[in-house]
PDB file of N, CA and C in Angstrom:
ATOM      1  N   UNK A   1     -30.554 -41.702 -38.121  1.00  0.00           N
ATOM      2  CA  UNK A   1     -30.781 -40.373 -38.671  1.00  0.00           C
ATOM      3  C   UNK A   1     -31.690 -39.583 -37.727  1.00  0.00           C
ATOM      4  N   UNK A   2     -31.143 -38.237 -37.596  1.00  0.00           N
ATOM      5  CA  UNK A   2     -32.071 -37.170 -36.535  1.00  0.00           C
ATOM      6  C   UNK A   2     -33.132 -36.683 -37.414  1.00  0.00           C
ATOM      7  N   UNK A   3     -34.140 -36.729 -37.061  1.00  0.00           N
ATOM      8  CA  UNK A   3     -35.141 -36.003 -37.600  1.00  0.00           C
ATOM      9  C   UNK A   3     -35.466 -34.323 -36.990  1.00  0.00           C
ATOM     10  N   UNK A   4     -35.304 -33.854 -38.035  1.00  0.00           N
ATOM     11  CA  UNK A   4     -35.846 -32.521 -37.553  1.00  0.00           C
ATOM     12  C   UNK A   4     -37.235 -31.661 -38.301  1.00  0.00           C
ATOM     13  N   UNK A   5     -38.290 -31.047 -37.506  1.00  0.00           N
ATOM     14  CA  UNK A   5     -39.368 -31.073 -38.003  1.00  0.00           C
ATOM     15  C   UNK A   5     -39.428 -29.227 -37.974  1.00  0.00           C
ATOM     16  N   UNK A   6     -39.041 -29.416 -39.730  1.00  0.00           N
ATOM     17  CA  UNK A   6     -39.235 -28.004 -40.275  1.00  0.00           C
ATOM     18  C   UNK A   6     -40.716 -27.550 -39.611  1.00  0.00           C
ATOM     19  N   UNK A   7     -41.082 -27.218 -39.158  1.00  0.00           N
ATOM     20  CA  UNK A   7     -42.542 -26.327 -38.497  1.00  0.00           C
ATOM     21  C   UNK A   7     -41.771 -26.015 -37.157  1.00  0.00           C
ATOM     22  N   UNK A   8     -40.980 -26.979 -36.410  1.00  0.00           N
ATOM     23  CA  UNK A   8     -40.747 -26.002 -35.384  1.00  0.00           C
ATOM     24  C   UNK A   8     -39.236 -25.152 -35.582  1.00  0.00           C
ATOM     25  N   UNK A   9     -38.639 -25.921 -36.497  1.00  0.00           N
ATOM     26  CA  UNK A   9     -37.641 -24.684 -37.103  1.00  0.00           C
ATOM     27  C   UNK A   9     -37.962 -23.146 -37.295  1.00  0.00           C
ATOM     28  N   UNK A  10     -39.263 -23.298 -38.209  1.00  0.00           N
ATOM     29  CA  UNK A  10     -39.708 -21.965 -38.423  1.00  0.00           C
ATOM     30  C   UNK A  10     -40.167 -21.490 -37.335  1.00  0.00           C
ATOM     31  N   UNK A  11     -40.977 -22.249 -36.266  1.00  0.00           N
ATOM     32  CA  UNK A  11     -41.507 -21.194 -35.232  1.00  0.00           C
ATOM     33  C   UNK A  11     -40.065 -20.522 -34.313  1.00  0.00           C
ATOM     34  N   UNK A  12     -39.148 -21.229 -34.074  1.00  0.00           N
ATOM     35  CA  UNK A  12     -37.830 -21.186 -33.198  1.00  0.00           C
ATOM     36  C   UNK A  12     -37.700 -19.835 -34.084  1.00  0.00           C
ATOM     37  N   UNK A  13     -37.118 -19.824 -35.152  1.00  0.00           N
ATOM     38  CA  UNK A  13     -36.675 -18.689 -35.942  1.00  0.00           C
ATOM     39  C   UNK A  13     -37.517 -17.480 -35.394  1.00  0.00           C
ATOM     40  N   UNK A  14     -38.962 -17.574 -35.870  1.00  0.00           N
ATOM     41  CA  UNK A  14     -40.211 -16.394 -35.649  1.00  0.00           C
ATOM     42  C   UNK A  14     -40.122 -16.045 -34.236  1.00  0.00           C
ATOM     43  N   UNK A  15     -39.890 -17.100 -33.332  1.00  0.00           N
ATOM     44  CA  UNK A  15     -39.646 -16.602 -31.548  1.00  0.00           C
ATOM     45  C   UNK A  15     -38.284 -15.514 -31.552  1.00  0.00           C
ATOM     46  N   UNK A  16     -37.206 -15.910 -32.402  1.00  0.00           N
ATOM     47  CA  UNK A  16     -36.172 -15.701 -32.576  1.00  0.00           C
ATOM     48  C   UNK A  16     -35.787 -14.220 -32.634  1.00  0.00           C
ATOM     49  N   UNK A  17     -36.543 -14.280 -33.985  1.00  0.00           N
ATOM     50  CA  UNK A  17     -36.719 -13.174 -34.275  1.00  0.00           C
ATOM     51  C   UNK A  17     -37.795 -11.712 -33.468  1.00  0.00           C
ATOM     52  N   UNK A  18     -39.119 -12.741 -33.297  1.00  0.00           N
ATOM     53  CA  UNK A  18     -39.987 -11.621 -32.618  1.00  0.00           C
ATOM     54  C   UNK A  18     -39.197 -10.994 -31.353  1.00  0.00           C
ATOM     55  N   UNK A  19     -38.953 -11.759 -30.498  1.00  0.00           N
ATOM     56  CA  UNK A  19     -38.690 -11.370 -29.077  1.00  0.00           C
ATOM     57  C   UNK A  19     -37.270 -11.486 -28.821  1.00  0.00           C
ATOM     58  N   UNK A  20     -36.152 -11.942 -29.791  1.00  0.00           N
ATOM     59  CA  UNK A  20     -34.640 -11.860 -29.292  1.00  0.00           C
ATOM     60  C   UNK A  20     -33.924 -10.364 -29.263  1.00  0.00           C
ATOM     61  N   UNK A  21     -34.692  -9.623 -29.237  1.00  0.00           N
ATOM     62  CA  UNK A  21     -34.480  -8.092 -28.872  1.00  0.00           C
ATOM     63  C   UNK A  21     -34.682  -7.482 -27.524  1.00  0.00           C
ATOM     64  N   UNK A  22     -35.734  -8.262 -26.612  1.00  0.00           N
ATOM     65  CA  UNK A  22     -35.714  -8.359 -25.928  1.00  0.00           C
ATOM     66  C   UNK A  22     -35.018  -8.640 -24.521  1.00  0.00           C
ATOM     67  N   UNK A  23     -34.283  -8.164 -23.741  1.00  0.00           N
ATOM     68  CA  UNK A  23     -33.692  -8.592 -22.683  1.00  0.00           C
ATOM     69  C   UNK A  23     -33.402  -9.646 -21.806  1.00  0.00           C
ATOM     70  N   UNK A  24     -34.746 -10.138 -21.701  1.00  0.00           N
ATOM     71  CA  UNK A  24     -35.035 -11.220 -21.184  1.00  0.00           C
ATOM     72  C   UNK A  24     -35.112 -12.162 -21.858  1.00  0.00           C
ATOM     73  N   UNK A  25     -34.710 -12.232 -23.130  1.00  0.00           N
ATOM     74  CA  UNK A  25     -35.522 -13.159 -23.616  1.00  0.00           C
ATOM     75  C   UNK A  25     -34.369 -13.837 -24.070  1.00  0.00           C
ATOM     76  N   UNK A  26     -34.231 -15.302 -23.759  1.00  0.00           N
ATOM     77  CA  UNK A  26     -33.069 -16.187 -24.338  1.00  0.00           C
ATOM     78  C   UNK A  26     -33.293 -17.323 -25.643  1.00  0.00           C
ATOM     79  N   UNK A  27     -32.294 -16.917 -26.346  1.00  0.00           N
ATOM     80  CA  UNK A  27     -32.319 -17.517 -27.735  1.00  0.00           C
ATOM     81  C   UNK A  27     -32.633 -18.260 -27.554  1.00  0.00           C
ATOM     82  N   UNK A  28     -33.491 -19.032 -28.348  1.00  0.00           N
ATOM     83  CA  UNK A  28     -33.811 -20.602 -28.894  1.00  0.00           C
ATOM     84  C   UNK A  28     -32.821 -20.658 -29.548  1.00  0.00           C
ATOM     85  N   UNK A  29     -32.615 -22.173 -29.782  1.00  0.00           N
ATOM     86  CA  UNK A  29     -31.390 -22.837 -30.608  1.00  0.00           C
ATOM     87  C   UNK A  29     -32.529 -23.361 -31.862  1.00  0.00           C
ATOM     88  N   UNK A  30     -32.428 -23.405 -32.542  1.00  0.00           N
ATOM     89  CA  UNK A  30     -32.809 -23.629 -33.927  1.00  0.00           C
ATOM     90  C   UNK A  30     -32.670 -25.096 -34.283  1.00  0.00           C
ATOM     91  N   UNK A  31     -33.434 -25.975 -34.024  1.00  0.00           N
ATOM     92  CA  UNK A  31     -32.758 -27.199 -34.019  1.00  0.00           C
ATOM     93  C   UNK A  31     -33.638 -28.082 -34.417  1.00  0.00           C
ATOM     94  N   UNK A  32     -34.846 -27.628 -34.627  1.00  0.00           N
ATOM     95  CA  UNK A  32     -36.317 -28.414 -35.123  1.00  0.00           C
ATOM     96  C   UNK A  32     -36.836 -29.510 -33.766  1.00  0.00           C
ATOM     97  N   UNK A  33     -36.138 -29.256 -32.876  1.00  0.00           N
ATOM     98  CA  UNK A  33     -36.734 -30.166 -32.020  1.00  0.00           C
ATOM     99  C   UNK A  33     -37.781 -29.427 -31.040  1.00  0.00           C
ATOM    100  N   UNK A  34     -39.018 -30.153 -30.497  1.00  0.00           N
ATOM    101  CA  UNK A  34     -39.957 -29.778 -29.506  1.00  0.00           C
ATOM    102  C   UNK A  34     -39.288 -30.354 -27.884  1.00  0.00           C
ATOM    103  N   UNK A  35     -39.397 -29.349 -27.426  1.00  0.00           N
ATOM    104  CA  UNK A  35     -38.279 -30.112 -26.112  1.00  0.00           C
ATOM    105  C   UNK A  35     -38.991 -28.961 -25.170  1.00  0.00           C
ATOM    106  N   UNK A  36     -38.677 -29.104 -23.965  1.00  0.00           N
ATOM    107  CA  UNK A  36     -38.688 -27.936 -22.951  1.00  0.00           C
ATOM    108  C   UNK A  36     -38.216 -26.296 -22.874  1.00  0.00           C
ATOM    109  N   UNK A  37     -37.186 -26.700 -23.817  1.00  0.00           N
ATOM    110  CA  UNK A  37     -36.495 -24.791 -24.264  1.00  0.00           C
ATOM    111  C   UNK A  37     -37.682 -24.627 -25.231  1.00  0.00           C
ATOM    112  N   UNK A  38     -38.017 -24.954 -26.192  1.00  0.00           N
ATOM    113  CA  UNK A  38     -39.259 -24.965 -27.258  1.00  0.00           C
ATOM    114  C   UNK A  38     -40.028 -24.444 -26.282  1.00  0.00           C
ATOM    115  N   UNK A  39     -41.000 -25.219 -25.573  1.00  0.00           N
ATOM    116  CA  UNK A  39     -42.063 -24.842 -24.728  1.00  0.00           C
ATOM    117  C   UNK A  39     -42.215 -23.508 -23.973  1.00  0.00           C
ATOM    118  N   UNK A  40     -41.011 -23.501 -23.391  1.00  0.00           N
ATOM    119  CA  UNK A  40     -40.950 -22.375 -22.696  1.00  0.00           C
ATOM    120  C   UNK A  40     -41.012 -20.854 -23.068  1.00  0.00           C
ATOM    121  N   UNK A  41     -40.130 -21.244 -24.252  1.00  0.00           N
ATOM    122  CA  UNK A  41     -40.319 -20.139 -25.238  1.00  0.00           C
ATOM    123  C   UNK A  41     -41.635 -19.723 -25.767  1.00  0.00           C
ATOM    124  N   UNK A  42     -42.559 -20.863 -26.188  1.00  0.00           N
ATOM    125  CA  UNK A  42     -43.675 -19.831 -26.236  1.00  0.00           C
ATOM    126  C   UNK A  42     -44.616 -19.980 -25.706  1.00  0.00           C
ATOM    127  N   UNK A  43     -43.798 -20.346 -24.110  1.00  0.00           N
ATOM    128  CA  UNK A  43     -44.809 -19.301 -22.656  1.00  0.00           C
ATOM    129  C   UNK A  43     -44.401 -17.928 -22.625  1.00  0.00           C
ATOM    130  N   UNK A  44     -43.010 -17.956 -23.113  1.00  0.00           N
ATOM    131  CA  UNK A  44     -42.707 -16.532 -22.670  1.00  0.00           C
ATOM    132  C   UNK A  44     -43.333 -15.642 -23.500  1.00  0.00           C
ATOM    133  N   UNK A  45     -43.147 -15.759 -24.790  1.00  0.00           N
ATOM    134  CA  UNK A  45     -43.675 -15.641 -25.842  1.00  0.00           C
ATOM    135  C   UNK A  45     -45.400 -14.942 -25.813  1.00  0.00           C
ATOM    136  N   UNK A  46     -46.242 -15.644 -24.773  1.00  0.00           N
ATOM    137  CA  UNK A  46     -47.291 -15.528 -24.833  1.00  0.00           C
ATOM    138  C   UNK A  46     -47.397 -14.057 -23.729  1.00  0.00           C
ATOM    139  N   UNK A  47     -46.847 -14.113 -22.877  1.00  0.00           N
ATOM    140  CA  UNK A  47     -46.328 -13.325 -21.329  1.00  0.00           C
ATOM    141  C   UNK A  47     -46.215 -11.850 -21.728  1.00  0.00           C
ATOM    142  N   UNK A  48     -45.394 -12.377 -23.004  1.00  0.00           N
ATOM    143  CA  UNK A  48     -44.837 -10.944 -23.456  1.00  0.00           C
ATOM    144  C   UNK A  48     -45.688 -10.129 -24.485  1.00  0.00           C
ATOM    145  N   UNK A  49     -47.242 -10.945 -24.740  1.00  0.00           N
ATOM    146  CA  UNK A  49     -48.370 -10.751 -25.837  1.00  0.00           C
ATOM    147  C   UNK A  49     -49.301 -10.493 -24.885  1.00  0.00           C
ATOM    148  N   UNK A  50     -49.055 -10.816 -23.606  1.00  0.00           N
ATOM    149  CA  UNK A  50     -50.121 -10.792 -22.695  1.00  0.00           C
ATOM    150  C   UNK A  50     -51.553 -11.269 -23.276  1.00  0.00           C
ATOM    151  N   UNK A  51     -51.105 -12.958 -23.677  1.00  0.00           N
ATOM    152  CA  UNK A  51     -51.820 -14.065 -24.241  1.00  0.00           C
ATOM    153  C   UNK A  51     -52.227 -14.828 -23.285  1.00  0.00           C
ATOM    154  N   UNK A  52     -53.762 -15.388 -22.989  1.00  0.00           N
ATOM    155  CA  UNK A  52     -54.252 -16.276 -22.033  1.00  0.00           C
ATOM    156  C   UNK A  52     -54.770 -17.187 -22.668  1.00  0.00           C
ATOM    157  N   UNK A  53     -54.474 -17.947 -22.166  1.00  0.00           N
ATOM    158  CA  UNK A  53     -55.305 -19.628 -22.888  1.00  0.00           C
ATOM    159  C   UNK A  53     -56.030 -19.489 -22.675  1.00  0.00           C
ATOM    160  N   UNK A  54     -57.450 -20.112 -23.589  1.00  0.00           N
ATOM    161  CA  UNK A  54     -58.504 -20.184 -23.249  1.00  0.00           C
ATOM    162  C   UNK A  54     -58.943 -21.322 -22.056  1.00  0.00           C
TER     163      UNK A  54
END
């Protein structure tokens, strides 16, 4: 059995939604998994908030 972890469902969706209006910005797949498309997304995510880690 695949496990999928509703928290990053919802964030995929909220990326989804915030920034898939955007041009640049390529869908997440909705899939509850944390993987590298996950990640990236909210680098871009942050780029586009002009968000700096502390």
């Amino acid at each position: 059995m695949e496990y999928k972890d509703p928290n990053v469902e919802n964030a995929q969706r909220y990326l989804n939604a915030m920034f898939g209006g955007h041009p640049s910005w390529g869908m997440l797949e909705v899939d509850g998994h944390t993987g590298t498309t996950m990640m990236e997304g909210i680098i871009r995510a942050f780029h586009r908030k002009k968000i700096k880690p502390n």
